[in-house]
Protein backbone atom coordinates (compact mmCIF):
# COMPACT_ATOMS: atom_id res chain seq x y z
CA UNK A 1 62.90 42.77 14.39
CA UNK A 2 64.86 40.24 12.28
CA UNK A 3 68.57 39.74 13.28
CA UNK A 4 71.25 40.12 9.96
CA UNK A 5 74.09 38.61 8.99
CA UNK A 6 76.38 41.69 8.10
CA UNK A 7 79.13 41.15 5.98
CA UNK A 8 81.04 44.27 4.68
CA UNK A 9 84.87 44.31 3.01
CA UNK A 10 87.45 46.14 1.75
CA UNK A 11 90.03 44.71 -1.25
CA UNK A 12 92.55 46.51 -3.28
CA UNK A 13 91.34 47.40 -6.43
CA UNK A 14 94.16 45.43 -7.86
CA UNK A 15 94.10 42.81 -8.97
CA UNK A 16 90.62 42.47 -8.57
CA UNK A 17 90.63 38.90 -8.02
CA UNK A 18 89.72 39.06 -4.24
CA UNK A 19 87.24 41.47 -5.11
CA UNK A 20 85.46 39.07 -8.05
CA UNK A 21 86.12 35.96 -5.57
CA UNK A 22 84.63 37.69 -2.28
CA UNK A 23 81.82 38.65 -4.87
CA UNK A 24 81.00 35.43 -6.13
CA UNK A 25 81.04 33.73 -2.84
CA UNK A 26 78.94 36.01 -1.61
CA UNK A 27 76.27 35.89 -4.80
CA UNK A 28 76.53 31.77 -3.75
CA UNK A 29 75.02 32.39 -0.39
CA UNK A 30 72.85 34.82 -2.04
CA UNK A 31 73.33 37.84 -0.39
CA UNK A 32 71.93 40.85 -0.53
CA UNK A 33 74.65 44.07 -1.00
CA UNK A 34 73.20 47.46 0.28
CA UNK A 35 75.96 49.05 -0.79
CA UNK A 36 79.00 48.66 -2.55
CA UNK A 37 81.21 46.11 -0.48
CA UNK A 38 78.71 45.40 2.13
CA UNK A 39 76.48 42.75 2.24
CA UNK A 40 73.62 41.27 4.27
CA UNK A 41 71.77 37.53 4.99
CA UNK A 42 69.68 36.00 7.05
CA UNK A 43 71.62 35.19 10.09
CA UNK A 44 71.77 31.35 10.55
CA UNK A 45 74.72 29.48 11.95
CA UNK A 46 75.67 28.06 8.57
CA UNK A 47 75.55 31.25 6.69
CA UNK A 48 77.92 32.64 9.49
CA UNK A 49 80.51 29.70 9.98
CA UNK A 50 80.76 30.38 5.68
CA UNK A 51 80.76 34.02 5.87
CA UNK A 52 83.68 33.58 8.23
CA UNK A 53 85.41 31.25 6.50
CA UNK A 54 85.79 34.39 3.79
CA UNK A 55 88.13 36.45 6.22
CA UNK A 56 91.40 34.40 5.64
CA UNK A 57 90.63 34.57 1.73
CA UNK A 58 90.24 37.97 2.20
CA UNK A 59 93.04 38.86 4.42
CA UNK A 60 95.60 36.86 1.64
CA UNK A 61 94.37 38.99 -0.95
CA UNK A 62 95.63 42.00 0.93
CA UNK A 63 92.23 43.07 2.09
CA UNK A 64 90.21 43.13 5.35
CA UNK A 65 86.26 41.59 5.68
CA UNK A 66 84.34 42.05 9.32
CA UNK A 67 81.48 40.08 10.00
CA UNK A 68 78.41 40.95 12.30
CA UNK A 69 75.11 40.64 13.14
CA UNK A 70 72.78 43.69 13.38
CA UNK A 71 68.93 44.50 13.25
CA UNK A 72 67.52 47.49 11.23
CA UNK A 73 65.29 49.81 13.30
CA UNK A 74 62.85 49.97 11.05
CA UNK A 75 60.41 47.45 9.99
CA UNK A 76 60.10 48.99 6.48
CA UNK A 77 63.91 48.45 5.91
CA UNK A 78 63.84 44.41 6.68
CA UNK A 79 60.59 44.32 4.27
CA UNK A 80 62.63 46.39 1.78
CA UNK A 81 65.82 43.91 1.84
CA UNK A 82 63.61 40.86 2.28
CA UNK A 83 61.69 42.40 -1.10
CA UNK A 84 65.61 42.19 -2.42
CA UNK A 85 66.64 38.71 -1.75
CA UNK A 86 63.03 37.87 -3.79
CA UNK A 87 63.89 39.90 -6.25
CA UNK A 88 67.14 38.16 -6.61
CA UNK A 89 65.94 34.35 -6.27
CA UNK A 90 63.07 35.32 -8.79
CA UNK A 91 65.29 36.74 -11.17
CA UNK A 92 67.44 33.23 -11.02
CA UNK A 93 63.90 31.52 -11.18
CA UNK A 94 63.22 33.48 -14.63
CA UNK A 95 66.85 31.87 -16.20
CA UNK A 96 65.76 28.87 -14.92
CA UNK A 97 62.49 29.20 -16.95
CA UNK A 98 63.96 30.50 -19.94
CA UNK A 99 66.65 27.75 -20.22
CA UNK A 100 63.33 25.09 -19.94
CA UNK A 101 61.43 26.97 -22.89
CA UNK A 102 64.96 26.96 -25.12
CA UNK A 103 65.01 23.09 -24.54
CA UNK A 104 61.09 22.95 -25.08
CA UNK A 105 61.80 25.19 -28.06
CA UNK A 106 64.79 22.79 -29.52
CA UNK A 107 62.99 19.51 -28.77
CA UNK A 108 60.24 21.21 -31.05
CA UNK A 109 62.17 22.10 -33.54
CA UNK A 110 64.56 18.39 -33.71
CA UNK A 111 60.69 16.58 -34.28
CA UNK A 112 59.45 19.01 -37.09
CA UNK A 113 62.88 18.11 -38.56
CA UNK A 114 62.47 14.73 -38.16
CA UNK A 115 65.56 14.77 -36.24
CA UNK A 116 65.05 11.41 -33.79
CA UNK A 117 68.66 10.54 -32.06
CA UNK A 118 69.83 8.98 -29.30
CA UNK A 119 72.50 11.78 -28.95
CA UNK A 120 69.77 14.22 -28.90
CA UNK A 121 68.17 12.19 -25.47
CA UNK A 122 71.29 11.94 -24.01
CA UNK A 123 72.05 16.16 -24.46
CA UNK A 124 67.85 16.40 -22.74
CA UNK A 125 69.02 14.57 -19.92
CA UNK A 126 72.12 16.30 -19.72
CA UNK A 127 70.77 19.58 -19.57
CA UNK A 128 67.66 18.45 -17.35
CA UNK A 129 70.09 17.57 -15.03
CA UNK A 130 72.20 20.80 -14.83
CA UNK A 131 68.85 22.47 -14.54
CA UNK A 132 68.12 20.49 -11.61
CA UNK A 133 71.15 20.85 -9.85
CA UNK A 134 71.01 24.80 -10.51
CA UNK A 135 67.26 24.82 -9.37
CA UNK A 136 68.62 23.06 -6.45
CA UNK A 137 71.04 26.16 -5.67
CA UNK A 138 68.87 28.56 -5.90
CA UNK A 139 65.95 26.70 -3.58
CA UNK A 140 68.59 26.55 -1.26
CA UNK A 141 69.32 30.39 -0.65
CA UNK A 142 65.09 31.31 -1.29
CA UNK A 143 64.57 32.24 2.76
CA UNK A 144 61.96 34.25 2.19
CA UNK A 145 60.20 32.23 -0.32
CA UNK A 146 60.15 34.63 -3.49
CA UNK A 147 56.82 33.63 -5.82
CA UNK A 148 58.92 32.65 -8.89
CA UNK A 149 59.37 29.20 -8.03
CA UNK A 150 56.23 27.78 -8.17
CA UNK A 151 56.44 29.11 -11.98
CA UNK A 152 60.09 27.75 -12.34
CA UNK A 153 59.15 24.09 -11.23
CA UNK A 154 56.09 24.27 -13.22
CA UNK A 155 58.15 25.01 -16.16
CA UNK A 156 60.77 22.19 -15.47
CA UNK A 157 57.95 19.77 -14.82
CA UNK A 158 56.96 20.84 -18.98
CA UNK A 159 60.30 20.72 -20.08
CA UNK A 160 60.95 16.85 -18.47
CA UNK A 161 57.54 15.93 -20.03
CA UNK A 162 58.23 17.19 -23.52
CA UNK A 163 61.92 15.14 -23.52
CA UNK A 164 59.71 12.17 -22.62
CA UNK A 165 57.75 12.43 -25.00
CA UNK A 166 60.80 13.12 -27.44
CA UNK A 167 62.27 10.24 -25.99
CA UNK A 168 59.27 7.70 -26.59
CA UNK A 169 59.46 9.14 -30.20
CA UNK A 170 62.96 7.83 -30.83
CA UNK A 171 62.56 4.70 -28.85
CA UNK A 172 59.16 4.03 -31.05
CA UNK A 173 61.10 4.59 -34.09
CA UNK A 174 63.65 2.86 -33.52
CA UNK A 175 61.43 -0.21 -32.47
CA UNK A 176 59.85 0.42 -36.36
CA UNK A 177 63.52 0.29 -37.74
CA UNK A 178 65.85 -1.80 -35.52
CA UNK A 179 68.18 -2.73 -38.05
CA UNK A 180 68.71 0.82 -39.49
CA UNK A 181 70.61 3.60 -37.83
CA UNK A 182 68.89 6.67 -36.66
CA UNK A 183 70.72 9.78 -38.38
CA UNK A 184 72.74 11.74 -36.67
CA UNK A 185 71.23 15.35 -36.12
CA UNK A 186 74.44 16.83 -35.89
């Protein structure tokens, strides 16, 4: 059997900022809650030197988090919470995809405008980069390896190839013109 990180808590309902903070923190390591206000993951040192690091957070905000390690005795229940945390990772996979087709979609749409800016590479890159630093998150807290990321990667390696090819456009335009400004697409 697989050994668990167990986190469980207890806040004041108000204000609910310890509540929404322990929550996010917790979403960040990607845990898995299986039940209100308690929480499992994969029991590493790191996840348990951060999951302690909660209890003084907690404790300020006039509430009380324990932290443990414990084993389910039956096999079914670690494939059922492991099933979870895939779930969850390729859910965050599926944003990641549908934030590449929207810039797939607008890089479309700026070329059968005619819309060829500089501004418009520089927003690509922009937003290539905060996909790869939010792909980077969620590879991070995929343990178990959930399917949806071969499909996510796949769909950022489409998205990075259609801004080049956006790209060249402008920069071979702008080699036709050099003397005349691009319009602005805004």
């Amino acid at each position: 059997m697989r050994t668990w990180l167990f986190v469980t808590y207890k806040v004041p309902a108000e204000p609910s900022r310890t509540r929404v903070f322990l929550w996010r923190k917790l979403k960040e390591l990607g845990a898995v809650y299986i039940q209100q206000g308690a929480a499992v993951l994969p029991m590493t040192e790191a996840l348990l030197a951060q999951a302690l690091s909660l209890r003084e957070d907690t404790r300020a905000g006039g509430g009380e988090l324990l932290v443990g390690r414990t084993e389910f005795v039956d096999a079914q229940d670690d494939a059922r919470v492991i099933a979870t945390f895939q779930s969850q990772r390729d859910s965050d996979y599926s944003e990641i995809i549908e934030q590449c087709e929207r810039l797939v979609c607008e890089l479309d749409g700026e070329t059968a405008n005619g819309k060829f800016t500089y501004a418009e590479i520089e927003e690509n890159e922009t937003e290539l980069a905060r996909i790869h630093r939010w792909m980077e998150r969620i590879v991070a807290r995929d343990w178990f390896g959930a399917p949806g990321r071969a499909a996510a990667e796949q769909a950022i390696d489409q998205a990075e190839q259609r801004s080049a090819l956006y790209t060249a456009e402008v920069e071979r335009r702008r080699g036709q013109e050099p003397d005349v400004p691009l319009p602005s697409s805004r």
